[in-house]
C-alpha atoms as a PDB file:
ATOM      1  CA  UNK A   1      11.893   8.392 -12.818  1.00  0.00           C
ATOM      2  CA  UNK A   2      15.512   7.999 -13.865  1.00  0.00           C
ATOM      3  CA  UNK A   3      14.508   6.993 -17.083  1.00  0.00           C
ATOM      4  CA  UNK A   4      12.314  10.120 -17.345  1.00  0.00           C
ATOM      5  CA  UNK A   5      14.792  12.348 -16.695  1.00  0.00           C
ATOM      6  CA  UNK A   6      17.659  10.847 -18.705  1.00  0.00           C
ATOM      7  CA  UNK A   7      19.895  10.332 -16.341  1.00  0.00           C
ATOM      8  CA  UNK A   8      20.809   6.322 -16.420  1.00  0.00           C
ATOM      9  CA  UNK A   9      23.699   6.914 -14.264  1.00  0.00           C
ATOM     10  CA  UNK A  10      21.908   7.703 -11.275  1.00  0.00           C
ATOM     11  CA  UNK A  11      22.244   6.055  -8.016  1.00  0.00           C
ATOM     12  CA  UNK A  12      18.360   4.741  -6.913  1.00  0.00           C
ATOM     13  CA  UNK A  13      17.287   5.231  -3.503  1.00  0.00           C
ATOM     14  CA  UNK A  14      13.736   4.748  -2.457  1.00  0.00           C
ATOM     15  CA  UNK A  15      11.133   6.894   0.021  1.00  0.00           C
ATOM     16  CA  UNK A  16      12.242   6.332   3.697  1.00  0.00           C
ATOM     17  CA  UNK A  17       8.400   6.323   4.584  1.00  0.00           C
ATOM     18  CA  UNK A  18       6.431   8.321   7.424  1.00  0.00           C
ATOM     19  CA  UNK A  19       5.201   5.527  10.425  1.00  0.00           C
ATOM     20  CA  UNK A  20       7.027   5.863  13.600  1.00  0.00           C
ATOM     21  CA  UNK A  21       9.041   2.686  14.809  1.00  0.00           C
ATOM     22  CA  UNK A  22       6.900  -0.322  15.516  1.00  0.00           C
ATOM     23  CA  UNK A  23       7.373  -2.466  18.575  1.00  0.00           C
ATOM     24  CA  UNK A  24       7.859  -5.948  17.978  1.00  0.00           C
ATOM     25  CA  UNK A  25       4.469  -6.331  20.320  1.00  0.00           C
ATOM     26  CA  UNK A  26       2.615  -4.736  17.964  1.00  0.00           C
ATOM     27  CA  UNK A  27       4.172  -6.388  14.777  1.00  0.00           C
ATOM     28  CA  UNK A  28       2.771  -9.715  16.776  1.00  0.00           C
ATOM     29  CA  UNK A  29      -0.875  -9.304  17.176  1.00  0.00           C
ATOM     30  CA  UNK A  30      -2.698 -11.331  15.326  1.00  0.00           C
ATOM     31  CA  UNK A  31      -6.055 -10.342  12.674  1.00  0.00           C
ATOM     32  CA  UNK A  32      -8.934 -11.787  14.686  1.00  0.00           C
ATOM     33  CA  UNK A  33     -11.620 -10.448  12.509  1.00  0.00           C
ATOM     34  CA  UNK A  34     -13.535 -12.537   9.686  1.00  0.00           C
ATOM     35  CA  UNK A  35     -14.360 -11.632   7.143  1.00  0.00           C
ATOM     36  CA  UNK A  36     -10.668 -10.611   5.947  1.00  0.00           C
ATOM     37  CA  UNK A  37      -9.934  -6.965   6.321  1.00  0.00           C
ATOM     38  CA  UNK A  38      -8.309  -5.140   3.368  1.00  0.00           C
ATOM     39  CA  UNK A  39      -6.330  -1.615   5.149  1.00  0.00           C
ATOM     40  CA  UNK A  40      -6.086   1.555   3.131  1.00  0.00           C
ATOM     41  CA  UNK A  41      -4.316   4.316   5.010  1.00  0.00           C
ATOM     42  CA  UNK A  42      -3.783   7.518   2.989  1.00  0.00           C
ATOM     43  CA  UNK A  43      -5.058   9.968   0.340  1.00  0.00           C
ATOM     44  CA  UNK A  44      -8.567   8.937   0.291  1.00  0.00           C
ATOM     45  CA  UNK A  45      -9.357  12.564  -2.327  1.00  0.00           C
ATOM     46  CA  UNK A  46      -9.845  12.555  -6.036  1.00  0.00           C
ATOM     47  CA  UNK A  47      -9.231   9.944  -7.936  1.00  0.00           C
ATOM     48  CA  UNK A  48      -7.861   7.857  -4.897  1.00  0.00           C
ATOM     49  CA  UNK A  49     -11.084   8.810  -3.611  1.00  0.00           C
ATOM     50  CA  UNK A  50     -13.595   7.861  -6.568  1.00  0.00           C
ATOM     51  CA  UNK A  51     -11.550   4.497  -7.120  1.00  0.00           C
ATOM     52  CA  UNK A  52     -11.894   3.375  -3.133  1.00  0.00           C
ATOM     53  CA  UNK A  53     -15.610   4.057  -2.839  1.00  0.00           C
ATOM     54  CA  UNK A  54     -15.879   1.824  -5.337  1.00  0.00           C
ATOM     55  CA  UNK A  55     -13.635  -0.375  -4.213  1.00  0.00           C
ATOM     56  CA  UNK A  56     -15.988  -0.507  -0.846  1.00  0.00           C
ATOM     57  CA  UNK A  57     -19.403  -0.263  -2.439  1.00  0.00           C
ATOM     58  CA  UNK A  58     -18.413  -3.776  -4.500  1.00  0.00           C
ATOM     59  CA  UNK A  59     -16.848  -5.010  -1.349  1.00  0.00           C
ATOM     60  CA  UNK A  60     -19.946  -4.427   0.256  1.00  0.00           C
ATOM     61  CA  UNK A  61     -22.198  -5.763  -1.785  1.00  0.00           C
ATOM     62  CA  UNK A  62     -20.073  -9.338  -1.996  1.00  0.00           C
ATOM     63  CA  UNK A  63     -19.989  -9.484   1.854  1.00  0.00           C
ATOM     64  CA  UNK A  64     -16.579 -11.528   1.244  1.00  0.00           C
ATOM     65  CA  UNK A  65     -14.043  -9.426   2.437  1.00  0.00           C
ATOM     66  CA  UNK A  66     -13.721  -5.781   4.572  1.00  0.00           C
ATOM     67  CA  UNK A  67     -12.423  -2.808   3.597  1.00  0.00           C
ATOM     68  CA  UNK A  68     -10.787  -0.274   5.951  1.00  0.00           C
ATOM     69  CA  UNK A  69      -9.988   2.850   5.133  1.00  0.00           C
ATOM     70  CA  UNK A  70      -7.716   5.545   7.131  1.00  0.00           C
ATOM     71  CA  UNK A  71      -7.217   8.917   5.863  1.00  0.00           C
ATOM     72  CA  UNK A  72      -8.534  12.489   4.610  1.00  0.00           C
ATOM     73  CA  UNK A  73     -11.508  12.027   2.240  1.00  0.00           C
ATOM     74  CA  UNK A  74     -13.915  14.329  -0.187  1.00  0.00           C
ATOM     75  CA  UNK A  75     -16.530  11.966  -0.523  1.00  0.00           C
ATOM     76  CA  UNK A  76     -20.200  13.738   0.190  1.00  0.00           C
ATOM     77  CA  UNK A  77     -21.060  14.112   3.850  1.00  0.00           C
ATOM     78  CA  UNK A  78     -23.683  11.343   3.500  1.00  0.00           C
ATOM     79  CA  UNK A  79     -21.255   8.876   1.776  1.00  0.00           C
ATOM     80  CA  UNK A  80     -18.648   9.868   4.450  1.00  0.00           C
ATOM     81  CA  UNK A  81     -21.394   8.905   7.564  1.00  0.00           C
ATOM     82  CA  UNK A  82     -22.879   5.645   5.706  1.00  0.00           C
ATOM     83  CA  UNK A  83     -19.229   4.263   5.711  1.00  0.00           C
ATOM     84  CA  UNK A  84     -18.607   5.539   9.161  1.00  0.00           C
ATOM     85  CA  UNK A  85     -21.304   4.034  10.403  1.00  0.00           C
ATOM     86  CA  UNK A  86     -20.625   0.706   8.806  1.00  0.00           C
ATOM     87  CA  UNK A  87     -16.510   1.161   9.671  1.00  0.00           C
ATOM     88  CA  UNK A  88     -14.916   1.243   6.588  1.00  0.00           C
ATOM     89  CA  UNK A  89     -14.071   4.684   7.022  1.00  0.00           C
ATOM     90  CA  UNK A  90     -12.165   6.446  10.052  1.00  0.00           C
ATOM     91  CA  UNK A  91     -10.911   9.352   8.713  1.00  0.00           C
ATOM     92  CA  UNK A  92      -7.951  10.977   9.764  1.00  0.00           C
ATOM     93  CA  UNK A  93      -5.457   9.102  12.178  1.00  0.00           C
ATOM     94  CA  UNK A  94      -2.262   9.648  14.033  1.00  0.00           C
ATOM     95  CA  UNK A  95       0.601   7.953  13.003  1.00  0.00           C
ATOM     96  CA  UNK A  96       0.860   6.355  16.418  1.00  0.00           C
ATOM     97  CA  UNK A  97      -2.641   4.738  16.780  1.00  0.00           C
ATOM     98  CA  UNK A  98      -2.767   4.138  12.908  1.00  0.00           C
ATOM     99  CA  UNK A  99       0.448   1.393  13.123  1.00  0.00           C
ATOM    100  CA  UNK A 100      -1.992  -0.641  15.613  1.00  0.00           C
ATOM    101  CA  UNK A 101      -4.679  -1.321  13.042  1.00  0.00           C
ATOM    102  CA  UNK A 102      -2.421  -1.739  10.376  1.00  0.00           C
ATOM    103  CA  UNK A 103      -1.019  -4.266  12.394  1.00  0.00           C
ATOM    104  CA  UNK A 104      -4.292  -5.867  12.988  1.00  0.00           C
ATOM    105  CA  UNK A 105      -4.703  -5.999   9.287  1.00  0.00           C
ATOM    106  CA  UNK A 106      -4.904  -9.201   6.665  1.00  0.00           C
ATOM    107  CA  UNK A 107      -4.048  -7.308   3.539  1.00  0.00           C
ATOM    108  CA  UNK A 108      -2.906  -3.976   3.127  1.00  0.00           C
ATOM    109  CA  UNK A 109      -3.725  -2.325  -0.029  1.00  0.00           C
ATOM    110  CA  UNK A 110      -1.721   0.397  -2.360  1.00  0.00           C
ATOM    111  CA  UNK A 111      -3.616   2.159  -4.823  1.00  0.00           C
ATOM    112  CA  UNK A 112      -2.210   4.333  -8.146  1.00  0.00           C
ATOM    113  CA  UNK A 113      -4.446   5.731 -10.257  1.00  0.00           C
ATOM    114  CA  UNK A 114      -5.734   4.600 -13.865  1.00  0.00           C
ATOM    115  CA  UNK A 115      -6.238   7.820 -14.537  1.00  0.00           C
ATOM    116  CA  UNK A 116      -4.751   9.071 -18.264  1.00  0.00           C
ATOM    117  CA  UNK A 117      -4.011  12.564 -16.557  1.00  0.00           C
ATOM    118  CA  UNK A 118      -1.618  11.393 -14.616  1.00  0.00           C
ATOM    119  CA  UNK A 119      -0.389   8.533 -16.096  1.00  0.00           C
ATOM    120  CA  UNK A 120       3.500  10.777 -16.210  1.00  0.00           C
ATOM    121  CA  UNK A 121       3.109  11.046 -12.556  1.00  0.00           C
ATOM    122  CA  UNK A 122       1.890   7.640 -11.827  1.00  0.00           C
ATOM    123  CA  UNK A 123       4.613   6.373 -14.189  1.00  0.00           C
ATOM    124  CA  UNK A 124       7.550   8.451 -11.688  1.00  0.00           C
ATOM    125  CA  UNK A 125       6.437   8.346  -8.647  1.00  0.00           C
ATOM    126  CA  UNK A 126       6.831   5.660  -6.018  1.00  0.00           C
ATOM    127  CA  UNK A 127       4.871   5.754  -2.966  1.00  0.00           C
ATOM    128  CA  UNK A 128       6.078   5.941   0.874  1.00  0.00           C
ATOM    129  CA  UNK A 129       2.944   3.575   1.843  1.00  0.00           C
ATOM    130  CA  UNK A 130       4.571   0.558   0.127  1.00  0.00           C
ATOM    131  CA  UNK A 131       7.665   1.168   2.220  1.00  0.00           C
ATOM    132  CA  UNK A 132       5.284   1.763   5.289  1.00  0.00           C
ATOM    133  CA  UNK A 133       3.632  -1.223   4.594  1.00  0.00           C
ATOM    134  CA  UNK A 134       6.365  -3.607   4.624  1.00  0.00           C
ATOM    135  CA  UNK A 135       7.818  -3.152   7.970  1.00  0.00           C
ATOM    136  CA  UNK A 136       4.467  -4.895   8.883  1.00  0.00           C
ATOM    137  CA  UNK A 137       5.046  -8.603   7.126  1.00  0.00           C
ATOM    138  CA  UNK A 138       1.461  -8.172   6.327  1.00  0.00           C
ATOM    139  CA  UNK A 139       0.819  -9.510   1.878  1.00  0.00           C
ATOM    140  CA  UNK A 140       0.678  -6.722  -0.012  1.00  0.00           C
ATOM    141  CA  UNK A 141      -2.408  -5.788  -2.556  1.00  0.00           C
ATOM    142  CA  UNK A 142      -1.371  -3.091  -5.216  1.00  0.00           C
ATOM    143  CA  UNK A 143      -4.038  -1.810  -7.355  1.00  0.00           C
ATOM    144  CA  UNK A 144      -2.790   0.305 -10.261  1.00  0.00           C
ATOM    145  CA  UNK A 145      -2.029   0.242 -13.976  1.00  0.00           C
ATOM    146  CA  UNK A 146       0.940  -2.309 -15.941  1.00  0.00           C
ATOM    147  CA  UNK A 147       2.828   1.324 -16.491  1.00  0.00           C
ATOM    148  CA  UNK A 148       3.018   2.152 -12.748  1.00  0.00           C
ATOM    149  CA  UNK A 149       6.270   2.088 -11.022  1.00  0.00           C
ATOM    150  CA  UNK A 150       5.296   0.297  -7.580  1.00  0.00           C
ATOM    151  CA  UNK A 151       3.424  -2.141 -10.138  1.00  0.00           C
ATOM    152  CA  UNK A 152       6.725  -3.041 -12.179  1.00  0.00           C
ATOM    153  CA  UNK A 153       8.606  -3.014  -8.783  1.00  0.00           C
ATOM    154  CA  UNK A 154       6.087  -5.502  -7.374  1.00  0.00           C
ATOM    155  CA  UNK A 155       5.929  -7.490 -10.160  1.00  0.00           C
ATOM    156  CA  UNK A 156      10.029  -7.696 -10.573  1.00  0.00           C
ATOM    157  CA  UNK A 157      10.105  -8.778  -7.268  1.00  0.00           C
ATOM    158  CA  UNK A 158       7.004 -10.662  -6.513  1.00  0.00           C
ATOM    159  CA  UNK A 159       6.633  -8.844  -3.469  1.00  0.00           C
ATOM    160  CA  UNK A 160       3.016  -8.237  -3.412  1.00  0.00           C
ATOM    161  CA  UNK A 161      -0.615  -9.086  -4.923  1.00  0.00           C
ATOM    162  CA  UNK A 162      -0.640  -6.823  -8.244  1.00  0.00           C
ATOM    163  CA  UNK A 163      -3.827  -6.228  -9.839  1.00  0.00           C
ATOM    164  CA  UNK A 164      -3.906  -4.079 -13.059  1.00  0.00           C
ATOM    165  CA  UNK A 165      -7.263  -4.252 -13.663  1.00  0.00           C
ATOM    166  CA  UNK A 166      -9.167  -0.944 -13.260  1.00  0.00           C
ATOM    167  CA  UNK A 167     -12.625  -2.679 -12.171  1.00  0.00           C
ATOM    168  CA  UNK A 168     -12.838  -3.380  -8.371  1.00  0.00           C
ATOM    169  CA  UNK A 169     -14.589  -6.521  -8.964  1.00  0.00           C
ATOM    170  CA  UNK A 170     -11.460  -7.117 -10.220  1.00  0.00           C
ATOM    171  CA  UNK A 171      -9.698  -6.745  -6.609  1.00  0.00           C
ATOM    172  CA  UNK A 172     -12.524  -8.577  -4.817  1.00  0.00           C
ATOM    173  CA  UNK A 173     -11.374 -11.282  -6.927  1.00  0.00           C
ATOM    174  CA  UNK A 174      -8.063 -11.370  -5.825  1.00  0.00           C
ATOM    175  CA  UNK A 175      -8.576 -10.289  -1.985  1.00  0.00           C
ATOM    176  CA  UNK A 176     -11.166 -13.181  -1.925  1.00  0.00           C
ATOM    177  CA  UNK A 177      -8.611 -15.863  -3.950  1.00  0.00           C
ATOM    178  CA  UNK A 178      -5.815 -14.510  -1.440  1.00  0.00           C
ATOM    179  CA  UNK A 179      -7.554 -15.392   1.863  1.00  0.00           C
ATOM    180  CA  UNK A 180      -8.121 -18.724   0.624  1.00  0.00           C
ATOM    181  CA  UNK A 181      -4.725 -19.422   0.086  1.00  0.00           C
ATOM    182  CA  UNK A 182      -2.365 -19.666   3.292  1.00  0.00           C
ATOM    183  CA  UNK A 183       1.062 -20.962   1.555  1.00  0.00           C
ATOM    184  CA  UNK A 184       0.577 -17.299  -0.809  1.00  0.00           C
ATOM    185  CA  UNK A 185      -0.135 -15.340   1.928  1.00  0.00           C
ATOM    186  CA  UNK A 186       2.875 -16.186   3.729  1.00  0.00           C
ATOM    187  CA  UNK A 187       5.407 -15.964   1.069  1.00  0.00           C
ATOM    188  CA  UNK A 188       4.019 -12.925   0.529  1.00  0.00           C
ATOM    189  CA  UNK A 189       3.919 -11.691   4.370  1.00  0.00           C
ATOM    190  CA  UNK A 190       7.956 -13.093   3.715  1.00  0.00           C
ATOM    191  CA  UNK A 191       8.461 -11.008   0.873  1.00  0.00           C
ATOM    192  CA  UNK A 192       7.323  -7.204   2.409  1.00  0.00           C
ATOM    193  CA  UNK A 193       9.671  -8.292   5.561  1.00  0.00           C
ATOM    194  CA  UNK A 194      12.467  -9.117   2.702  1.00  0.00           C
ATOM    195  CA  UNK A 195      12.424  -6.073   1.335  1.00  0.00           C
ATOM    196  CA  UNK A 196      12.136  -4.087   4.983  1.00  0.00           C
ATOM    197  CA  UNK A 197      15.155  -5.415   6.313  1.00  0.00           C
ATOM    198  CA  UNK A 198      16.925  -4.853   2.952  1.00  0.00           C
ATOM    199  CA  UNK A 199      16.402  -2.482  -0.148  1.00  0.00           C
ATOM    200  CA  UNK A 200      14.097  -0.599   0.961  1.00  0.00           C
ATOM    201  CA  UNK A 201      15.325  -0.771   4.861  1.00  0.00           C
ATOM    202  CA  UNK A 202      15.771   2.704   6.222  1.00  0.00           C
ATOM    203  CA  UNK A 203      18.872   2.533   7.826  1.00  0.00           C
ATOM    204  CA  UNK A 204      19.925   0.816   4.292  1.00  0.00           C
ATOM    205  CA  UNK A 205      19.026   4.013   2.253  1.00  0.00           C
ATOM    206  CA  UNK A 206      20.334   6.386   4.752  1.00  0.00           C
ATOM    207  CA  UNK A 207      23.985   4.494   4.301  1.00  0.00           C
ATOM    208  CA  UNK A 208      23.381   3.973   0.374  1.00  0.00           C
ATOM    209  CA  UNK A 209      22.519   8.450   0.323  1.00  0.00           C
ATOM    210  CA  UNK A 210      25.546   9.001   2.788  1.00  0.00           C
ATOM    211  CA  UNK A 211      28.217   6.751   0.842  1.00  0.00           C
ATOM    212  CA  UNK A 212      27.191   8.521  -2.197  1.00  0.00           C
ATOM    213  CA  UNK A 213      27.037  11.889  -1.216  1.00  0.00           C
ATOM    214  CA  UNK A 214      30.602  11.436   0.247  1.00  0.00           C
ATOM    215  CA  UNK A 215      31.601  10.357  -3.246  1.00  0.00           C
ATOM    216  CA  UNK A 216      30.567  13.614  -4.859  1.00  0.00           C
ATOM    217  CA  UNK A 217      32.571  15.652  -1.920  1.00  0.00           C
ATOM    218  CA  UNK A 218      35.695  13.473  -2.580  1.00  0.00           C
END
């Protein structure tokens, strides 16, 4: 974004997120379900919402690996019930319940879309969910294009499972390859903790925004 709007002298601070504060009781429960579960929570409309029923229909069909998803969705009433009725899908949920199965999760997933559109959007924006997502210690799956900010940040940082491929066979693959391997998944569950309690900590950015604003005023 600071590139896109030509200012390179500008001070960075990242999305404070949305979740409430999560008890360390919660942080400790342990995934008990197998096959793995794979946690979406958030805009589950448009092309969010075309590339996640895909996502589930191939997930589905390889009986490897669960998706769940939590949020507002357009799919068609049917589509909406089948996955419902299978529980992938559970539609809206409060901030306070949702932390519980996010907590339960074994990989939380981030999604950007491949969309040309909005590739100027895509390339700009940086979502709150990654920042939600870490205070969990949970690895990290992010599903979007090379050009996507959370991608690059990902990748610079090897903070999370990127997958650049637009073909959810593609994240099968690598949600499949992930559970198999315990030594990734917990320098990865190390990584999203990393960055919580540091550059993207929220008391961190609060200080970083107040120190600078105090600058300016000087």
């Amino acid at each position: 974004m600071r590139e896109a709007l030509g200012h390179p002298n500008a001070h960075v601070l990242y999305p404070l997120g949305n979740l409430e504060v999560i008890s360390t009781t919660t942080l400790n429960e342990q995934p008990a379900e197998h096959p793995p579960r794979l946690v979406y929570a958030g805009n589950i409309e448009g092309a969010y919402g075309a590339m996640l029923a895909q996502l589930r229909t191939a997930m589905l069909q390889r009986g490897k690996a669960k998706i769940v998803l939590y949020g507002l969705c357009d799919w068609p009433a049917e589509e909406q019930a089948a996955a419902r009725a299978d529980g992938s899908y559970h539609g809206f949920t409060p901030n306070r319940e949702l932390v519980k199965h996010l907590a339960k999760a074994d990989f939380l997933l981030v999604v950007m879309s491949f969309d040309p559109s909005v590739r100027f959007f895509v390339e700009t924006a940086f979502t709150t969910k990654f920042c939600d997502y870490c205070a969990f210690g949970k690895p990290i799956i992010v599903w979007g294009p090379e050009y996507c900010t959370v991608v690059k940040f990902a990748q610079q940082r090897r903070s999370a499972l990127v997958v650049t491929d637009p073909s959810p066979q593609s994240v099968c693959d690598a949600v499949e390859k992930l559970a198999t391997d315990r030594d990734e998944q917990k320098r990865l569950s190390e990584a999203a903790m990393h960055l919580h309690q540091g550059e993207l900590s929220p008391v961190w950015i609060r200080r970083k925004f107040k120190s600078e604003l105090e600058k300016i005023v000087r």
